[in-house]
Structure formats: structure tokens, C-alpha cells
N, C-alpha and C. Protein backbone atom coordinates (compact mmCIF):
# COMPACT_ATOMS: atom_id res chain seq x y z
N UNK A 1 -38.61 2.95 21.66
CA UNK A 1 -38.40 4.19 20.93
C UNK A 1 -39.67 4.64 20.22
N UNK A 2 -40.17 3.87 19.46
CA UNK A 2 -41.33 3.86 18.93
C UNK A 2 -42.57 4.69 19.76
N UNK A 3 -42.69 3.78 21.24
CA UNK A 3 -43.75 4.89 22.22
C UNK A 3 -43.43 6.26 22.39
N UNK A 4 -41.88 6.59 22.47
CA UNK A 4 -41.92 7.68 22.75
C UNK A 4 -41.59 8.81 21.95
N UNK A 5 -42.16 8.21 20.50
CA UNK A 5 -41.48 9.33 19.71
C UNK A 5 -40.65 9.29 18.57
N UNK A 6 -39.96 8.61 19.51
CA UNK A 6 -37.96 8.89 18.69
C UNK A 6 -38.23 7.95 17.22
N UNK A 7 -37.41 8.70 16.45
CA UNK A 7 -37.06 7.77 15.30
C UNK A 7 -35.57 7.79 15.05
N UNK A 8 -35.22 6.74 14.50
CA UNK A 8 -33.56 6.40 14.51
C UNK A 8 -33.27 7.22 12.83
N UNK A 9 -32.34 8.26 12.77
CA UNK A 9 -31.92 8.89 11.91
C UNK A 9 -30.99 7.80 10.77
N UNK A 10 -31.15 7.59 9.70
CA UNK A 10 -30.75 6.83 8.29
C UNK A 10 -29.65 7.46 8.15
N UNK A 11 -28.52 6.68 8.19
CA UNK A 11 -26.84 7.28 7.74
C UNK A 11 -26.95 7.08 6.46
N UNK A 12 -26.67 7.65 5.35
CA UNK A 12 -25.89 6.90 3.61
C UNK A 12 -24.96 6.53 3.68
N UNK A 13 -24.43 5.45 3.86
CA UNK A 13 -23.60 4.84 3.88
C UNK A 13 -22.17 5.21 2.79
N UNK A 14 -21.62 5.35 3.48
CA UNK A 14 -20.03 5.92 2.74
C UNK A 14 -19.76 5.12 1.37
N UNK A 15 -19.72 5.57 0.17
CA UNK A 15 -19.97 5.96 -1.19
C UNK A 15 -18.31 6.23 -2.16
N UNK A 16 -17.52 5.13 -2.18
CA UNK A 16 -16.56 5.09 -3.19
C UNK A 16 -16.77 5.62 -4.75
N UNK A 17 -16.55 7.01 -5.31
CA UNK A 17 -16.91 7.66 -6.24
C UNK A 17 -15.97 7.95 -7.31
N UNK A 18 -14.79 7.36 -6.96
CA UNK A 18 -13.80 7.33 -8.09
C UNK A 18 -13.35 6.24 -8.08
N UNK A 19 -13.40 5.31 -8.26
CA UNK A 19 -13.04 3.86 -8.33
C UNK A 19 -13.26 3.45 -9.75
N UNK A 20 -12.92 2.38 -10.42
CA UNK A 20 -12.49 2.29 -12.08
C UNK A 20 -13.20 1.08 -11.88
N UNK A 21 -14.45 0.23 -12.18
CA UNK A 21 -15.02 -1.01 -11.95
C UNK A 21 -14.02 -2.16 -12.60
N UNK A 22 -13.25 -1.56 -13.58
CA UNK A 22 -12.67 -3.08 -14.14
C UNK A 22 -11.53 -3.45 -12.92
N UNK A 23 -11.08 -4.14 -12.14
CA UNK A 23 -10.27 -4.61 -10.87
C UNK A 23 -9.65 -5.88 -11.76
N UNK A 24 -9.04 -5.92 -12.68
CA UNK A 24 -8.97 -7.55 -13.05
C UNK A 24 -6.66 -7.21 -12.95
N UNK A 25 -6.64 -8.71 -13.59
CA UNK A 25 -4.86 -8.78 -13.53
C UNK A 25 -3.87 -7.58 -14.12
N UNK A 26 -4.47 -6.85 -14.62
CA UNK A 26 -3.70 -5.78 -15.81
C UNK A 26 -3.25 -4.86 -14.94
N UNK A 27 -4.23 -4.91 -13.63
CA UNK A 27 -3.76 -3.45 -12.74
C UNK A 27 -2.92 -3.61 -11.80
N UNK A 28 -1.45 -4.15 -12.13
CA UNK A 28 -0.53 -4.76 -10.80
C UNK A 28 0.10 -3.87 -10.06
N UNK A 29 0.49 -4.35 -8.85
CA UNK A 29 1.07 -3.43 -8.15
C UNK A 29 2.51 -3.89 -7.92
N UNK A 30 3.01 -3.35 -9.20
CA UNK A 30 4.91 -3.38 -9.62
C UNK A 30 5.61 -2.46 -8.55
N UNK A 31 5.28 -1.71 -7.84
CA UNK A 31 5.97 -1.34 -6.36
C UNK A 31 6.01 -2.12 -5.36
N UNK A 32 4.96 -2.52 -5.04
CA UNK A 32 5.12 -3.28 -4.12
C UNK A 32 5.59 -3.41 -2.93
N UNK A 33 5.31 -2.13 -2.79
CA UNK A 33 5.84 -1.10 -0.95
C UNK A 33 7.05 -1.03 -1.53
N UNK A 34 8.17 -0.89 -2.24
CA UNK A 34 9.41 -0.99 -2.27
C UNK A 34 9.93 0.83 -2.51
N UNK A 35 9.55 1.11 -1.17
CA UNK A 35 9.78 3.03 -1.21
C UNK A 35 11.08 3.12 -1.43
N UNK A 36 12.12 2.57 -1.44
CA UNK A 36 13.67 3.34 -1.41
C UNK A 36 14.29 3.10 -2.49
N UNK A 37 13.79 3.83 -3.72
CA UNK A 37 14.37 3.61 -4.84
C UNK A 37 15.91 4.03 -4.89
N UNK A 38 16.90 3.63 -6.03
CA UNK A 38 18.08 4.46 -5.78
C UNK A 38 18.64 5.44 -6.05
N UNK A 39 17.56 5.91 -6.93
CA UNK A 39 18.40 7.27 -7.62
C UNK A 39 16.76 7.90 -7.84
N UNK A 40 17.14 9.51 -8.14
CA UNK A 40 15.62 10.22 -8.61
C UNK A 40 15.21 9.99 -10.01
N UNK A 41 13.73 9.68 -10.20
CA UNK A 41 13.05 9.59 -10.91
C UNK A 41 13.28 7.93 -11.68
N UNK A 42 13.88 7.73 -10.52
CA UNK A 42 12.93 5.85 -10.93
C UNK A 42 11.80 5.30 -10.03
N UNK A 43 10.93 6.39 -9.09
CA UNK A 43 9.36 5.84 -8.93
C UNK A 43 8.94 7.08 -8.70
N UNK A 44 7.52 7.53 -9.46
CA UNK A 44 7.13 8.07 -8.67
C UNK A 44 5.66 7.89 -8.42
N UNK A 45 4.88 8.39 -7.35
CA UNK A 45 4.22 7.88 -6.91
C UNK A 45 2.41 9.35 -6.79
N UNK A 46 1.54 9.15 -7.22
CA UNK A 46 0.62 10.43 -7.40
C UNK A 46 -0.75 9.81 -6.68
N UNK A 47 -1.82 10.53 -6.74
CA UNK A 47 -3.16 11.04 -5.86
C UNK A 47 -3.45 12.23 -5.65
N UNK A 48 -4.96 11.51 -5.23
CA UNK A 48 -5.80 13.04 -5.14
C UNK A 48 -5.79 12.87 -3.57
N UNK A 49 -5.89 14.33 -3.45
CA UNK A 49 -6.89 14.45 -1.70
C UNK A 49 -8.12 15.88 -2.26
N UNK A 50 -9.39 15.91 -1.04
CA UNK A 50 -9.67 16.91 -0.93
C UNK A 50 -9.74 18.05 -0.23
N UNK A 51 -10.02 19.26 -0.58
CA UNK A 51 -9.54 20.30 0.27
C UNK A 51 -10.84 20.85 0.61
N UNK A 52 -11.46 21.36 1.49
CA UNK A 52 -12.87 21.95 1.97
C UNK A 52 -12.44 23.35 2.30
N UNK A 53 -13.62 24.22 0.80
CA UNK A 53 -14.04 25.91 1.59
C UNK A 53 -14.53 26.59 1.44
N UNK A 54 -14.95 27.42 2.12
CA UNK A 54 -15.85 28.03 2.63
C UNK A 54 -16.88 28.62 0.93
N UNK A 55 -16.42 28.95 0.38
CA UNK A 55 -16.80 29.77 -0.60
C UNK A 55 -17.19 28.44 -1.99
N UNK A 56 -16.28 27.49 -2.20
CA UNK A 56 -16.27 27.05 -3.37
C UNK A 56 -16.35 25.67 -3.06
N UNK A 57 -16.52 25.13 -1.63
CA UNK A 57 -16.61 23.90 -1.39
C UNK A 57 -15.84 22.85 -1.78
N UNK A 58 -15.24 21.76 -1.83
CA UNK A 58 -14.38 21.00 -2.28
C UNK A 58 -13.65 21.63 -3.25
N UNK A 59 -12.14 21.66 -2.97
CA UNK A 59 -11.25 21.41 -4.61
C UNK A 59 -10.13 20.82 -4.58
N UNK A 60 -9.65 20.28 -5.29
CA UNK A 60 -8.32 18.81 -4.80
C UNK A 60 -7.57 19.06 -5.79
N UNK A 61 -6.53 18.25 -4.83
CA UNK A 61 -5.18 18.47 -4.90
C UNK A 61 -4.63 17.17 -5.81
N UNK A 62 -3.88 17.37 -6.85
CA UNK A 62 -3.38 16.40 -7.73
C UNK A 62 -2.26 16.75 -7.05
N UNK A 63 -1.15 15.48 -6.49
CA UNK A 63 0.49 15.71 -6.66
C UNK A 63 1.20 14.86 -6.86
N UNK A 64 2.25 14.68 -7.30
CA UNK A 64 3.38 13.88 -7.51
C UNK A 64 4.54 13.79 -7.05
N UNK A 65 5.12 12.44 -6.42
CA UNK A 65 6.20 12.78 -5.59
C UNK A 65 7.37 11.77 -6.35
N UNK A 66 8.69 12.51 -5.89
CA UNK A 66 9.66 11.38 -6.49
C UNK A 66 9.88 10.51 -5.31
N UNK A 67 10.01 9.70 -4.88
CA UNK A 67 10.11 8.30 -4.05
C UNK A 67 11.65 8.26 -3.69
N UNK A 68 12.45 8.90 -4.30
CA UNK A 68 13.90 8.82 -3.92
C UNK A 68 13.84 10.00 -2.88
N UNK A 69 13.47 11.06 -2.97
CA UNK A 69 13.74 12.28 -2.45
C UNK A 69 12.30 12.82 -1.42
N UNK A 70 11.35 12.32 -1.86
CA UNK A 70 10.09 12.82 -1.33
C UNK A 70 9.39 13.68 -1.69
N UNK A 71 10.19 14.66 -2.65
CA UNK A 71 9.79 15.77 -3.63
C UNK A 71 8.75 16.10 -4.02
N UNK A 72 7.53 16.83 -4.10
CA UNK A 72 6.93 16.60 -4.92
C UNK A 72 7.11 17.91 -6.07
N UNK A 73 7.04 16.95 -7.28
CA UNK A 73 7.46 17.79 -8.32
C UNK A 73 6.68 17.96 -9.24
N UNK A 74 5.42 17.82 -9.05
CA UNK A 74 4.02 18.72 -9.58
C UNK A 74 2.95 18.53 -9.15
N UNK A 75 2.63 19.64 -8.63
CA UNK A 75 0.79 19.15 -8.51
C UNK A 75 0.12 20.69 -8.52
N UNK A 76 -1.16 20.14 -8.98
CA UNK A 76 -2.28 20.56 -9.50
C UNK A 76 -3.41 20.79 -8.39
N UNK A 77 -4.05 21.99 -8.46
CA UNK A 77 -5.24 22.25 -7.62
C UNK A 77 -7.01 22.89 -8.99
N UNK A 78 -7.53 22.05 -8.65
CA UNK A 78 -9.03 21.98 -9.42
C UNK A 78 -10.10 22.41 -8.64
N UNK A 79 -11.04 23.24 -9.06
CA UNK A 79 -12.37 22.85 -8.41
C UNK A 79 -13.55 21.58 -9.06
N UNK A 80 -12.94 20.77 -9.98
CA UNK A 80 -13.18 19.73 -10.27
C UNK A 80 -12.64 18.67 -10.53
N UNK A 81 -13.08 16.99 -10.39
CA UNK A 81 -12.49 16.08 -10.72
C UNK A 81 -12.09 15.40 -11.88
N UNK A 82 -12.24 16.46 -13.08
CA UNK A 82 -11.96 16.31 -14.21
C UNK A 82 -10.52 15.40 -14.36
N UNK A 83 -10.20 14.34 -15.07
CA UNK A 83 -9.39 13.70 -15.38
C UNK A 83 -8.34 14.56 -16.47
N UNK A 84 -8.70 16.04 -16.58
CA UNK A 84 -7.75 16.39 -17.34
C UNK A 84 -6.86 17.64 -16.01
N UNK A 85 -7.02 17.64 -15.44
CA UNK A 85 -6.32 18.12 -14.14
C UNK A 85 -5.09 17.14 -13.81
N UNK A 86 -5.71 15.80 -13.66
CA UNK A 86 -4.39 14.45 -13.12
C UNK A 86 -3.44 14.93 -14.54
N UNK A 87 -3.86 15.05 -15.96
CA UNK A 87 -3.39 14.59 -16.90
C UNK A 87 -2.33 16.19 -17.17
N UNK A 88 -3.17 17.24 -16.40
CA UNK A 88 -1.96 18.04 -16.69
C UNK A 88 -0.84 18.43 -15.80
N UNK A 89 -0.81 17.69 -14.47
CA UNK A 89 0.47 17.20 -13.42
C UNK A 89 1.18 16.45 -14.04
N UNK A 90 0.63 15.21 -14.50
CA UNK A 90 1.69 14.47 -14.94
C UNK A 90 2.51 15.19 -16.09
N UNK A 91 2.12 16.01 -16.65
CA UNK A 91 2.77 16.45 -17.88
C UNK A 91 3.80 17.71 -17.52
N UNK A 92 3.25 18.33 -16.17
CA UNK A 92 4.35 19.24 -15.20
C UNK A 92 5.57 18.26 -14.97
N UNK A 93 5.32 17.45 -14.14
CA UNK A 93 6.09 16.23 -13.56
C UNK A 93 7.02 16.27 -14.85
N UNK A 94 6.75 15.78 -16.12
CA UNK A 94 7.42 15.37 -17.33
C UNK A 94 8.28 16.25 -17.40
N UNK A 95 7.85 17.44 -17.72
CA UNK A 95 8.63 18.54 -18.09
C UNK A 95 9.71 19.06 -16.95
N UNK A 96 9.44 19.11 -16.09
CA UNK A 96 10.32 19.68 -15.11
C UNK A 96 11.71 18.38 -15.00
N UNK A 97 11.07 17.51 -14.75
CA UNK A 97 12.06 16.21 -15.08
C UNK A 97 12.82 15.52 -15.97
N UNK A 98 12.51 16.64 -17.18
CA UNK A 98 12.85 15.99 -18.70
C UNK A 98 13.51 14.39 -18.35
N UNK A 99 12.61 13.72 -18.25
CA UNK A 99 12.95 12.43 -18.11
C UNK A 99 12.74 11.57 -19.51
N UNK A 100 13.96 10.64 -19.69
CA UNK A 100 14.33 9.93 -21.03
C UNK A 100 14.00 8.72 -20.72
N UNK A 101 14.34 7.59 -19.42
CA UNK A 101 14.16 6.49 -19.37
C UNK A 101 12.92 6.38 -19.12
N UNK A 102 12.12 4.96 -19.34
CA UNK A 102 11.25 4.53 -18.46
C UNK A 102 11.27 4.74 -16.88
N UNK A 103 9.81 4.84 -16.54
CA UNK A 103 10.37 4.78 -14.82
C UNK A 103 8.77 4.00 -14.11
N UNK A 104 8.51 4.23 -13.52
CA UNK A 104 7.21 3.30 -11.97
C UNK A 104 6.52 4.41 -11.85
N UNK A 105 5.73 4.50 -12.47
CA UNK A 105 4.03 5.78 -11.56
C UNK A 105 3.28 4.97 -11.18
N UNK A 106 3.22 5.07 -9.85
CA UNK A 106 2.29 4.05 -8.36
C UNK A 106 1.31 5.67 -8.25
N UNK A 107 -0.02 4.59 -8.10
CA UNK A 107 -1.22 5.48 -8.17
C UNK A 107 -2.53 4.21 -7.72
N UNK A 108 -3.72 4.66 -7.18
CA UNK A 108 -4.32 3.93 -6.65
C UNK A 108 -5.36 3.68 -7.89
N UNK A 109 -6.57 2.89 -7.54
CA UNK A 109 -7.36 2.40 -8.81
C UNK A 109 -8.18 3.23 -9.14
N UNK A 110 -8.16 4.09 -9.22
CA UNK A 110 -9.38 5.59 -9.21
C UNK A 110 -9.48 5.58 -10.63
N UNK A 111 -10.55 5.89 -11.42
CA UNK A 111 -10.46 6.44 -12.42
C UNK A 111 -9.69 7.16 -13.41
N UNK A 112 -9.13 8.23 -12.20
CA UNK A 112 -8.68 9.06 -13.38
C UNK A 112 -7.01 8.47 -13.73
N UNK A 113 -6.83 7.49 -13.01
CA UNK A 113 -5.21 6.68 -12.84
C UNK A 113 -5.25 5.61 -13.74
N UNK A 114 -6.83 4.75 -14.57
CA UNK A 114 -6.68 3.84 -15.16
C UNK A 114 -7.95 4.13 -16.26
N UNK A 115 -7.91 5.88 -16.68
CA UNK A 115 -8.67 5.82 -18.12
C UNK A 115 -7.81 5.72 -19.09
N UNK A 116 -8.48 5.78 -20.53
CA UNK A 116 -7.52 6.18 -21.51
C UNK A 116 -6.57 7.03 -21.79
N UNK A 117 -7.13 8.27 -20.98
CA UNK A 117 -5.92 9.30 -21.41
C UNK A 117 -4.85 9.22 -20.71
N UNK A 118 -4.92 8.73 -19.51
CA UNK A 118 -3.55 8.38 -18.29
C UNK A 118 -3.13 7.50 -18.86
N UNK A 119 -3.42 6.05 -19.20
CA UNK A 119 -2.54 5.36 -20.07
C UNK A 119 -1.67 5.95 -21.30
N UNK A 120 -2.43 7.08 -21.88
CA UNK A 120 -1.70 7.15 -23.51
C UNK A 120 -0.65 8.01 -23.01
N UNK A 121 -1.03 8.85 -21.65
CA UNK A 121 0.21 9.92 -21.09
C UNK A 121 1.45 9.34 -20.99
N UNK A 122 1.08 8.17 -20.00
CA UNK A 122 2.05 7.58 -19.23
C UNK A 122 2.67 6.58 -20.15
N UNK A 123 2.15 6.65 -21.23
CA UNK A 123 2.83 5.35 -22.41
C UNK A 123 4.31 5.37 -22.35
N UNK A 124 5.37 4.24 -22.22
CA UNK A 124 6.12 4.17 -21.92
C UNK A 124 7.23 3.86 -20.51
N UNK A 125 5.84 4.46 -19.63
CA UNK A 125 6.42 4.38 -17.98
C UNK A 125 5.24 2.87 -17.62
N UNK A 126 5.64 2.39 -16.38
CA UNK A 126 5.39 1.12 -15.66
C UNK A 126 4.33 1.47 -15.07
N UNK A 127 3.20 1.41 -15.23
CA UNK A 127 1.94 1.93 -14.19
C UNK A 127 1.78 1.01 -13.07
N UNK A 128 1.75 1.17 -11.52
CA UNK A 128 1.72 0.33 -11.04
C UNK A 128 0.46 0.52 -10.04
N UNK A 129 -0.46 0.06 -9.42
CA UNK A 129 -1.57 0.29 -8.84
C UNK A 129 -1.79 -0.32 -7.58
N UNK A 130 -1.64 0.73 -6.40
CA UNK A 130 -2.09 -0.10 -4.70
C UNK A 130 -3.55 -1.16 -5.40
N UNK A 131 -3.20 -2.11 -4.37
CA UNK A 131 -4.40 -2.59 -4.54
C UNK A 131 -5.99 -2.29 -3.92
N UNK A 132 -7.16 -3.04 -4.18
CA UNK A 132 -7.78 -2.17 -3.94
C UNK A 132 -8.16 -2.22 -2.35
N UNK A 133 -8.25 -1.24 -2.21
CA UNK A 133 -8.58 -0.90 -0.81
C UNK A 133 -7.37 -0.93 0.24
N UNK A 134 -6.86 -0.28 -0.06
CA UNK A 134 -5.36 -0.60 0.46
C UNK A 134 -4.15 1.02 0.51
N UNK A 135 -4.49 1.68 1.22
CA UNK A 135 -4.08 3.25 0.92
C UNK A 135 -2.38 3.18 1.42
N UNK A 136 -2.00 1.66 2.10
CA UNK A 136 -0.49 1.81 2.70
C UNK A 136 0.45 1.37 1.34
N UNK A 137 -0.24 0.96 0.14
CA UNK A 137 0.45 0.43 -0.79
C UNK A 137 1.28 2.34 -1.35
N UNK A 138 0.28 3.40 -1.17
CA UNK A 138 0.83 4.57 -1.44
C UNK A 138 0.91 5.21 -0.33
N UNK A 139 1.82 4.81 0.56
CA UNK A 139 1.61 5.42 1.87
C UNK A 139 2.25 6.59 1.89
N UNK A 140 3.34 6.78 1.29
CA UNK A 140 4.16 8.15 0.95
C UNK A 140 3.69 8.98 0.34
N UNK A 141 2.88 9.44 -0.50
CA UNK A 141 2.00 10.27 -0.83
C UNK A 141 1.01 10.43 -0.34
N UNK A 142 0.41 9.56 0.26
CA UNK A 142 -0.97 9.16 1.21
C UNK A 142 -0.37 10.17 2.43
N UNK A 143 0.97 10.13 2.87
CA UNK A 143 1.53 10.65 4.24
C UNK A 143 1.58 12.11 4.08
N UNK A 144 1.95 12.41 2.47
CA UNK A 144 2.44 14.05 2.38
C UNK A 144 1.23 14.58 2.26
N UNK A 145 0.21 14.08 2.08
CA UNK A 145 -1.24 14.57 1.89
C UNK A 145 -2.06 14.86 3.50
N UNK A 146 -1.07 13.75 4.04
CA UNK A 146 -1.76 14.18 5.71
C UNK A 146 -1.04 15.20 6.11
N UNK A 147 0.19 15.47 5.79
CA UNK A 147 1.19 16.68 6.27
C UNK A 147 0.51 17.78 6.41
N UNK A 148 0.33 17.71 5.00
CA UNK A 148 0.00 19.18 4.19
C UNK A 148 -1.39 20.02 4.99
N UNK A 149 -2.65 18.94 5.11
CA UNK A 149 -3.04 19.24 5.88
C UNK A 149 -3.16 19.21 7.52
N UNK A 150 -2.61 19.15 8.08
CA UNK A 150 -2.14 18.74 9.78
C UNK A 150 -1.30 19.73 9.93
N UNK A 151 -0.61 19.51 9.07
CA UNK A 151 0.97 20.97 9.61
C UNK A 151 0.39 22.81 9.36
N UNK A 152 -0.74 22.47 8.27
CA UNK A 152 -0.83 23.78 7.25
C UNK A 152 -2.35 23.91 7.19
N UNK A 153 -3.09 23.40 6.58
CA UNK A 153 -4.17 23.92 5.72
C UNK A 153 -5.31 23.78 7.12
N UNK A 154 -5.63 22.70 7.82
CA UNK A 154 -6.22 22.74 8.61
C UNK A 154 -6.22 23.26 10.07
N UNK A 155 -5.27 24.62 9.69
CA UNK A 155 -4.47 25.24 11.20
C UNK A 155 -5.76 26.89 10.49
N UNK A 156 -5.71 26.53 8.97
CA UNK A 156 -6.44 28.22 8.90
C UNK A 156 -8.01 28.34 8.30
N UNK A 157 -8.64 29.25 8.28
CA UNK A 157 -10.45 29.21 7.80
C UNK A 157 -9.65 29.64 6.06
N UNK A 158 -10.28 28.23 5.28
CA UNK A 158 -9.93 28.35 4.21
C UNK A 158 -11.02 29.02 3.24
N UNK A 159 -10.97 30.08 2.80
CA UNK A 159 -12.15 30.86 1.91
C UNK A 159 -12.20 30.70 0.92
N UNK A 160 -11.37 30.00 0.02
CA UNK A 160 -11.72 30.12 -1.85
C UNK A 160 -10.85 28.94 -2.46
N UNK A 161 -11.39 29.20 -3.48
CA UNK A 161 -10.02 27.98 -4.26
C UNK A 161 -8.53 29.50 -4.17
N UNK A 162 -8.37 29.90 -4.62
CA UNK A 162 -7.62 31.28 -4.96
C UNK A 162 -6.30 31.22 -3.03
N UNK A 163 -7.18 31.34 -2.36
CA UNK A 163 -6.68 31.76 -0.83
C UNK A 163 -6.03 29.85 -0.82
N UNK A 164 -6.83 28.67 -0.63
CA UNK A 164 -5.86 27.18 -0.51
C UNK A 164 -4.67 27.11 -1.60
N UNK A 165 -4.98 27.94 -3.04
CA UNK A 165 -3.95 27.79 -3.88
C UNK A 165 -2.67 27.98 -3.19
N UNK A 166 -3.09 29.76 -2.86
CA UNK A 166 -1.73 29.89 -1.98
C UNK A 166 -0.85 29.30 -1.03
N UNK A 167 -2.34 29.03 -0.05
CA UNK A 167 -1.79 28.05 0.99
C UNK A 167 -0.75 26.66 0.62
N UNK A 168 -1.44 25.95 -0.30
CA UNK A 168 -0.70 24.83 -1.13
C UNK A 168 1.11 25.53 -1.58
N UNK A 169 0.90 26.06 -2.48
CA UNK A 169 1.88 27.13 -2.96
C UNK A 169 3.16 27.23 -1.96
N UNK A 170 1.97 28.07 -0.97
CA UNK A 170 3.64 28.00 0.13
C UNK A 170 3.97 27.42 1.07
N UNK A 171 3.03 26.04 1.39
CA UNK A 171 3.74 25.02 1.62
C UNK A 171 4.50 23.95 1.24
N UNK A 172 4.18 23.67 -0.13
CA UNK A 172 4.74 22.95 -1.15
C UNK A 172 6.18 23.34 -1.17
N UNK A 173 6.42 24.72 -1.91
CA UNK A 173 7.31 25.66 -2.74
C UNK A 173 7.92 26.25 -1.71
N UNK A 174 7.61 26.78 -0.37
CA UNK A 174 8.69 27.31 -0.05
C UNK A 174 8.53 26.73 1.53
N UNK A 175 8.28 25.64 1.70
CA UNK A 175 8.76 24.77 2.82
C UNK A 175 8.78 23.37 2.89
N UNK A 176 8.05 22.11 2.47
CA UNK A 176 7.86 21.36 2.44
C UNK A 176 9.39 20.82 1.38
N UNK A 177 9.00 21.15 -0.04
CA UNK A 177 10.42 20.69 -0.72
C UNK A 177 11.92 21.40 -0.38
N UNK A 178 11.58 22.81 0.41
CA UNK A 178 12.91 23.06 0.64
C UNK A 178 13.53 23.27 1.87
N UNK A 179 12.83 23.15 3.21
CA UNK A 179 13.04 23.25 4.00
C UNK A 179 12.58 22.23 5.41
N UNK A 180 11.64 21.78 5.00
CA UNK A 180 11.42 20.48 6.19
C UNK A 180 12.30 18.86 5.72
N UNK A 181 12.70 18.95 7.20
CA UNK A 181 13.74 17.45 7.09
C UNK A 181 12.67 16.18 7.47
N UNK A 182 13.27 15.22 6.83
CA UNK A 182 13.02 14.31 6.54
C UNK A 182 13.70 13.18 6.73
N UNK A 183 13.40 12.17 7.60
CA UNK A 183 14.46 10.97 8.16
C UNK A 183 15.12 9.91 6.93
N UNK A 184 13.69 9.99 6.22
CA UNK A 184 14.27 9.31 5.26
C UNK A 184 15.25 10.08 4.16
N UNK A 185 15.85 11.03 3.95
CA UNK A 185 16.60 11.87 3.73
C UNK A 185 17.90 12.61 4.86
N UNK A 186 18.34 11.44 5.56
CA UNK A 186 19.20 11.88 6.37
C UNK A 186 19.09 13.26 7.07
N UNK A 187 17.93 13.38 7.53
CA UNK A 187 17.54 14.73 7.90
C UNK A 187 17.89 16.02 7.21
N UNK A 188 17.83 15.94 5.52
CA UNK A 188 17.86 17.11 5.34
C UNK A 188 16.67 17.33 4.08
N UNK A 189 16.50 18.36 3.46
CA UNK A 189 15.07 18.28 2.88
C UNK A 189 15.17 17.50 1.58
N UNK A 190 14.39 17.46 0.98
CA UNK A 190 13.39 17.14 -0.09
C UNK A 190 14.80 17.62 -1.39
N UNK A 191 14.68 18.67 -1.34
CA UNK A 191 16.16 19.43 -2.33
C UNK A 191 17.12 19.33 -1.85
N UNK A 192 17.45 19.05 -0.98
CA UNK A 192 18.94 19.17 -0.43
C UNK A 192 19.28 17.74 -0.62
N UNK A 193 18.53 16.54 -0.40
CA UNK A 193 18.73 14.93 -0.54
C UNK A 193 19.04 15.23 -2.20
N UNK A 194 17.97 15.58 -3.37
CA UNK A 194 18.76 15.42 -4.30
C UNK A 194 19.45 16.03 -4.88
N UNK A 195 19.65 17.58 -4.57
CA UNK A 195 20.75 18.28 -4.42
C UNK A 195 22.27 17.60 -4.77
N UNK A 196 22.31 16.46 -3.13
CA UNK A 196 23.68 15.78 -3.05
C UNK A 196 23.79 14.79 -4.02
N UNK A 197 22.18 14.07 -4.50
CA UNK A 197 22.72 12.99 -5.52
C UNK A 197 23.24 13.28 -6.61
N UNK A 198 22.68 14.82 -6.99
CA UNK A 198 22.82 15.08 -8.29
C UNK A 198 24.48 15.50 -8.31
N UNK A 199 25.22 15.97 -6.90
CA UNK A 199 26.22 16.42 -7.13
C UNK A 199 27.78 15.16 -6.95
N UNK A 200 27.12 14.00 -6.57
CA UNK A 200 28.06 13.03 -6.10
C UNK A 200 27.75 12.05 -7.77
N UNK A 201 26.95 12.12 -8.57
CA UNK A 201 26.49 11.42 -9.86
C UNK A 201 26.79 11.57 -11.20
């Protein structure tokens, strides 16, 4: 290669940028793949993905899903990774759920899942954490994140944060929770699974 020229082009090697350095016993993983909770809002399960465009370049998606139903019942779109974006889903999540008991938020080891302010949010609920390197420990949110884009976002030329909002918006809101079936929901959606729990409970 050398005689003729060529030089071999330097990759950077792929670069873990939200990861929390402390990895020690505190960060367990109290799920423990155990997806089929029995009733709504005893797990739920959150993450980021990112979204690529044209205009504003990366902006991600905070969401939250209930684990009984598949639901997701808040999420957040940023053009930054600010830890107060995660912190104001979870507080959608809260509210929409007026939830009283304790319950399981499964979330991976990222930063914004094991700073201070996610702990003082979540004070009271079970934090439970995939381990590291390990994306099947949240595979159900990990899955609705591939949906979202496969079924939707990566079918159109995405131009702004403003234009994916929407996109998000009306796949979330007016198909994903209310209209696509779901096996693990006896083939019917996201609302209609707890629809029936709420009406047989």
C-alpha cells in the first residue's frame, strides 16, 4: 500500500457518551426481564433514542412505557440531552397516572437515569437498571423505539425538530397507543388492553 500511494483511513472508534462511571451494586436490575406485569402501572420502563434532521441535526426522544399495556404514557422530544427533559417525562408520566403506590422504573445506566435529580424524582418508586451493556434487559422500550422509527419516521425526509415533533405526535397519539395491535395485548391496542383492565377491576 505504502508503494502505491494508498493510506488506510483512521475510524474513531465508537464512543459511549452517556454512561454514569459509577457501575457498582446500588444499580440492580429489580426487573429482571420480568415484562408481564399484572396490572397497569406496576413497571414502567423509559430511554432515550435519537432522531436525525436535516435542519437541527440530532434531537431525542425521552419515553415511557407502562409494561402491562405497552402504552407509552409520556415522552418528551429535545434538541438537547439535558437531564431536565428525562426529568420532565417522568413528571408527565406522574401526572397523567396520578399514581399513589410505589411501582419499578427500568431504565438503562445512562446518566441522566442515575443523577441526582432522577433519584430525588423517582423517590419512592424501585429504580431498576439493565445491566451494562445489555439493551435486551429493556427490550420493550428498546422495541417501541425501533417501531417508531421503521414503521414512521424513517419512511419520511425529516426537516426540523418542529416537523419530527409532529411526526412523533401522530404516531404516538393517534396510532401507536390507539390503534396498532399488539400480541402481547391479545391483539388489541395499547388502550383498548387497559381499557378492559380498568373496566373488569
Amino acid at each position: 500500500m505504502k508503494e502505491l500511494g494508498i493510506r488506510a483511513c483512521w475510524v474513531r472508534p465508537y464512543t459511549i457518551t452517556t454512561l454514569n462511571s459509577d457501575f457498582n451494586s446500588r444499580l440492580t436490575n429489580v426487573l429482571d426481564r420480568n415484562f408481564n406485569p399484572e396490572r397497569p402501572n406496576e413497571v414502567w420502563c423509559t430511554d432515550i433514542t435519537y432522531i436525525w434532521t436535516i435542519a437541527d441535526g440530532f434531537v431525542y426522544l425521552t419515553s415511557i412505557m407502562d409494561l402491562y399495556s405497552r402504552k407509552i404514557i409520556a415522552w418528551t422530544l429535545s434538541k438537547t440531552l439535558e437531564v431536565e427533559e428525562v426529568l420532565k417525562c417522568v413528571e408527565i408520566a406522574k401526572q397523567r397516572r396520578e399514581i399513589k403506590d410505589p411501582l419499578i422504573i427500568h431504565s438503562d445506566r445512562g446518566i441522566h437515569f442515575t443523577c441526582r435529580k432522577y433519584s430525588e424524582l423517582t423517590n419512592g418508586m424501585k429504580r431498576s437498571y439493565s445491566e451494562k451493556g445489555v439493551p435486551y434487559d429493556n427490550a420493550c422500550i428498546e422495541s417501541f423505539h425501533s417501531l417508531i422509527k421503521k414503521e414512521w419516521l424513517n419512511r419520511k425526509v425529516i426537516l426540523d425538530y418542529d416537523h419530527v415533533y409532529d411526526l412523533c405526535f401522530e404516531y404516538i397519539e393517534t396510532f401507536y397507543n390507539t390503534a396498532r395491535i399488539h400480541s402481547h395485548c391479545d391483539y388489541m391496542s395499547p388502550k383498548q388492553y387497559e381499557d378492559l383492565w380498568n373496566k373488569v377491576n
